[in-house]
N, C-alpha and C. Protein backbone atom coordinates (compact mmCIF):
# COMPACT_ATOMS: atom_id res chain seq x y z
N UNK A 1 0.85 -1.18 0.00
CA UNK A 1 0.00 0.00 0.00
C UNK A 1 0.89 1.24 0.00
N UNK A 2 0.55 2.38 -0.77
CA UNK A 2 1.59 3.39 -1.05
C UNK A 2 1.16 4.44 0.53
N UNK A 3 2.37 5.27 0.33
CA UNK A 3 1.77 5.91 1.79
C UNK A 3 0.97 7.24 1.20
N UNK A 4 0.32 7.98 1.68
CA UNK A 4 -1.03 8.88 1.27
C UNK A 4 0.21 10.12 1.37
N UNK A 5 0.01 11.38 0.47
CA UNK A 5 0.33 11.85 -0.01
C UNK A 5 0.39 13.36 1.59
N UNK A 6 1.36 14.12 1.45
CA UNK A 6 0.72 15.52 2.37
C UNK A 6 0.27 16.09 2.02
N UNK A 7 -0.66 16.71 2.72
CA UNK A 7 -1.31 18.58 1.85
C UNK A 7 -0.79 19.51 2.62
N UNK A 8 -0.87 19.58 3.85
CA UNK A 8 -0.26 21.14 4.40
C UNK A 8 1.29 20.54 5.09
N UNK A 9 1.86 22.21 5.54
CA UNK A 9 3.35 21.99 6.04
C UNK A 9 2.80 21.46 7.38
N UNK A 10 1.77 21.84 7.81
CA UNK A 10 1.48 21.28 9.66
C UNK A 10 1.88 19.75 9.39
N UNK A 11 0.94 19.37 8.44
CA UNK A 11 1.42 17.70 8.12
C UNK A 11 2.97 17.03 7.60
N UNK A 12 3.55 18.15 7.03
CA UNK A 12 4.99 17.48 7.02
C UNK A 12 5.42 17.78 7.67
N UNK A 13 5.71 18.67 8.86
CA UNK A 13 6.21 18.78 10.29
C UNK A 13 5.86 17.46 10.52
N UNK A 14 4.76 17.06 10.91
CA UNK A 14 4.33 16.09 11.78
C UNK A 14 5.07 14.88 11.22
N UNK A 15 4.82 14.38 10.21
CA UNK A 15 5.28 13.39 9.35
C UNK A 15 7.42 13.21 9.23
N UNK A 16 7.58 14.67 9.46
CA UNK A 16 8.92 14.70 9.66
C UNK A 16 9.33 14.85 11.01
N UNK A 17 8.82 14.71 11.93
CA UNK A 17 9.01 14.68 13.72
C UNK A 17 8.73 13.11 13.89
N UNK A 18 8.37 12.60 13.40
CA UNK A 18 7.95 11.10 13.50
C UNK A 18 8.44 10.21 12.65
N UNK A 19 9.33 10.84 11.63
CA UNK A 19 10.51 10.41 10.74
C UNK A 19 11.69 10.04 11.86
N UNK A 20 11.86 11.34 11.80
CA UNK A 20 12.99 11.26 12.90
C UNK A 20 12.98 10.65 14.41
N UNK A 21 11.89 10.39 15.01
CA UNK A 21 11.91 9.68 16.18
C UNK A 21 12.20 8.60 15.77
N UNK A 22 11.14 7.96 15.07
CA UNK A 22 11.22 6.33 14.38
C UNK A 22 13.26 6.07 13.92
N UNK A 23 13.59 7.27 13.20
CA UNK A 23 15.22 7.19 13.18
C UNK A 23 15.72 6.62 14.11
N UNK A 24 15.96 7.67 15.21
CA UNK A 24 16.41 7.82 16.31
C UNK A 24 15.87 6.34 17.14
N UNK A 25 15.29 5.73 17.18
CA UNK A 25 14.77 4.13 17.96
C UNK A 25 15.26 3.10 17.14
N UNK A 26 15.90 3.46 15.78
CA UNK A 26 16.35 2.14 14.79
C UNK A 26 17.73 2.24 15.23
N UNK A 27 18.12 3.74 15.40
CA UNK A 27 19.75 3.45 15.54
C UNK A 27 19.84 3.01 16.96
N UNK A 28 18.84 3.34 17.99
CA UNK A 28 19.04 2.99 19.23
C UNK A 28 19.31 1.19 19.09
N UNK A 29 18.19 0.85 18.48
CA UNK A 29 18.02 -0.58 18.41
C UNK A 29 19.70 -1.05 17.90
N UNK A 30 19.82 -0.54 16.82
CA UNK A 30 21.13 -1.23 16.29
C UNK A 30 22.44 -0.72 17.62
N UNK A 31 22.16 -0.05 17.60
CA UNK A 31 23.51 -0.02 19.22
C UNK A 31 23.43 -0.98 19.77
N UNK A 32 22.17 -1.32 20.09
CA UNK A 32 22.08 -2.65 21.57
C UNK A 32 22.31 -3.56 20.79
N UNK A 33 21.93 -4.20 19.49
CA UNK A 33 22.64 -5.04 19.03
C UNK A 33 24.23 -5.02 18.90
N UNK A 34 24.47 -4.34 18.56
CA UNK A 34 26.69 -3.99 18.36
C UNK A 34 26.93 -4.37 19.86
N UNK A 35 25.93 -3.74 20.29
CA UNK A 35 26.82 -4.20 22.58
C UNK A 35 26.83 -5.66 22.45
N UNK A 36 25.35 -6.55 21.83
CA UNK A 36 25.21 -7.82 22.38
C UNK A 36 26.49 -8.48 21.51
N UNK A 37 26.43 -8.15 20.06
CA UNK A 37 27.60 -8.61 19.17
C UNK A 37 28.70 -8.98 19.91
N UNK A 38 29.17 -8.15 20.52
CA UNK A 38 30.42 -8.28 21.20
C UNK A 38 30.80 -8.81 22.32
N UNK A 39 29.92 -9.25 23.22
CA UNK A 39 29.67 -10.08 24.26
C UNK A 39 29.24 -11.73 23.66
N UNK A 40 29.47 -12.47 24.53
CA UNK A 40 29.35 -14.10 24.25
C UNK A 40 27.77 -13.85 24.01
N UNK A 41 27.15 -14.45 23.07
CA UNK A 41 25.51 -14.93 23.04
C UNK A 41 25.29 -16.18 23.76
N UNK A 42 24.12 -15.90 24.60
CA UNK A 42 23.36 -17.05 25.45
C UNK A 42 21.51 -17.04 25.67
N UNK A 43 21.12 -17.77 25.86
CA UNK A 43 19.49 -18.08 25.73
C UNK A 43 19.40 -15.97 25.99
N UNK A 44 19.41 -15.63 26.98
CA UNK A 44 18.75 -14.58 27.22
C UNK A 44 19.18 -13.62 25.57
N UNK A 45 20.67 -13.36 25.60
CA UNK A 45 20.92 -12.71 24.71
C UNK A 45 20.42 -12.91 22.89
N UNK A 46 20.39 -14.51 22.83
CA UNK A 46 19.61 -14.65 21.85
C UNK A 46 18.04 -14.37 21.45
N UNK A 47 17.54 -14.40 22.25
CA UNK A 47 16.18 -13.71 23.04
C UNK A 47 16.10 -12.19 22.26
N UNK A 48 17.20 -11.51 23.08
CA UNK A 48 16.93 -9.85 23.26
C UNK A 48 17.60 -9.74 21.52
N UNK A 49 18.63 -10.59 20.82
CA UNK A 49 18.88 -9.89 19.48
C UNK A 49 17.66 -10.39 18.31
N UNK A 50 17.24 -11.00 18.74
CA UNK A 50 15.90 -11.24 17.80
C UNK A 50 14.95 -10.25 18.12
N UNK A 51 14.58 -10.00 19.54
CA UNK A 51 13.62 -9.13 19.48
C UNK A 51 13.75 -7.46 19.06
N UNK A 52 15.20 -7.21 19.12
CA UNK A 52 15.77 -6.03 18.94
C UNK A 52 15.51 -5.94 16.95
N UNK A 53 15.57 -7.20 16.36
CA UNK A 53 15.32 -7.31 15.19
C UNK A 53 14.07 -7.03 14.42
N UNK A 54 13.45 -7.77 15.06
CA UNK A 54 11.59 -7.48 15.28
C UNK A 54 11.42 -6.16 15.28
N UNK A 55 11.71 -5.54 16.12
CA UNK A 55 11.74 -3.85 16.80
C UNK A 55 12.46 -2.76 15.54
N UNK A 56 13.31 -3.34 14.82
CA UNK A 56 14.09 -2.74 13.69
C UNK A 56 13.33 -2.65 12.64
N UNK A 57 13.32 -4.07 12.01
CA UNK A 57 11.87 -4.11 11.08
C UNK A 57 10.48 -3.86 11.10
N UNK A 58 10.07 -3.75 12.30
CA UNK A 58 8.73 -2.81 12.20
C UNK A 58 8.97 -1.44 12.30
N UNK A 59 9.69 -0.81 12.99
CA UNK A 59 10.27 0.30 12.83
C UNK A 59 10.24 1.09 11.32
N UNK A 60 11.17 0.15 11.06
CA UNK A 60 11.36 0.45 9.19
C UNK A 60 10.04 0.38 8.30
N UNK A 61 9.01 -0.44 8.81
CA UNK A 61 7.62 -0.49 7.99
C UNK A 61 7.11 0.90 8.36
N UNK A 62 7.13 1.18 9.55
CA UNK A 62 6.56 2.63 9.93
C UNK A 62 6.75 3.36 9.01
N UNK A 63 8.64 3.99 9.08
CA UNK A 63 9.10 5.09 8.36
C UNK A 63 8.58 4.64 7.12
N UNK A 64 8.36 3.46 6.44
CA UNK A 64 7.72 3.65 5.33
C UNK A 64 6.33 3.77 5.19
N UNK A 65 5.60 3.58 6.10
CA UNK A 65 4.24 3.84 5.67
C UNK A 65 3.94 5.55 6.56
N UNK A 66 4.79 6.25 6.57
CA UNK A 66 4.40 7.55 7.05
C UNK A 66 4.16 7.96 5.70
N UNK A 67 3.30 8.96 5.93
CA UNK A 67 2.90 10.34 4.80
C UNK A 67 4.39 10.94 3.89
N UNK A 68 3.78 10.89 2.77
CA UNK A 68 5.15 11.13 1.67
C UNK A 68 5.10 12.88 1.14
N UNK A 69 5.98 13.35 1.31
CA UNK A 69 5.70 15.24 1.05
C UNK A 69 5.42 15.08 -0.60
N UNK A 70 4.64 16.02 -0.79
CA UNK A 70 4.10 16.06 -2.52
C UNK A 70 5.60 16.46 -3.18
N UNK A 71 5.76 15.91 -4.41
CA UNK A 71 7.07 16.27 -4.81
C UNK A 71 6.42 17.55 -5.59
N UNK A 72 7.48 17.99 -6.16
CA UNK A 72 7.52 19.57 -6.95
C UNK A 72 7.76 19.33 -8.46
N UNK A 73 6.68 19.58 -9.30
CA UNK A 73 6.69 19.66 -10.66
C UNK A 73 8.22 20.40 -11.59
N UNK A 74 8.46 19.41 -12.10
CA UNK A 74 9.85 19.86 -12.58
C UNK A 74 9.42 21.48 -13.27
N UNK A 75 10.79 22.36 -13.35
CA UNK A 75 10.16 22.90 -14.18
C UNK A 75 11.11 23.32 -15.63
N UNK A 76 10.37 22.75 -16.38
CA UNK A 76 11.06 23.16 -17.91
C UNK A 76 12.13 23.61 -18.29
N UNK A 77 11.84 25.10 -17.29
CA UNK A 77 12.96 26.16 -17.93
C UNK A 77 13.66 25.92 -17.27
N UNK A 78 14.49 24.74 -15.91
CA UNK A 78 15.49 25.20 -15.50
C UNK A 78 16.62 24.32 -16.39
N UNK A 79 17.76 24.38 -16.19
CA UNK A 79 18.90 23.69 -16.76
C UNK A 79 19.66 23.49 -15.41
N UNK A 80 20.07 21.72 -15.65
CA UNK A 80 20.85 21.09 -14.54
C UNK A 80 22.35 21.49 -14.99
């Protein structure tokens, strides 16, 4: 399902404050994985890097199903 389009800036604020949190909890997530990496894995720890995985990938479905900013009609006359 595509994500629904913005109409006002109130909505890409919002959509971009909730970009960035959702950020900010994936990289958290991937830290605690790099800590467990480096320590011996055992029942508990195998436990917490799967679920930290879980937590990554839904994460990532979020940032993709947030609201997408309308793009901007090229325009003709400019030259790249």
């Amino acid at each position: 399902m595509a994500a629904p389009l913005l109409q006002t800036t109130s909505e890409q604020r919002a959509a971009s404050a909730a970009a960035v949190r959702i950020l900010r909890e994936i990289v958290d997530y991937q830290r605690r994985l790099r800590r467990l990496a480096v320590h011996e894995t055992g029942g508990d720890q195998n436990y917490l890097i799967e679920a930290y995985l879980r937590a990554i990938k839904l994460r990532r479905q979020l940032l993709e199903d947030l609201p997408k900013p309308l793009e901007a009609a090229p325009d003709p006359w400019r030259r790249d």
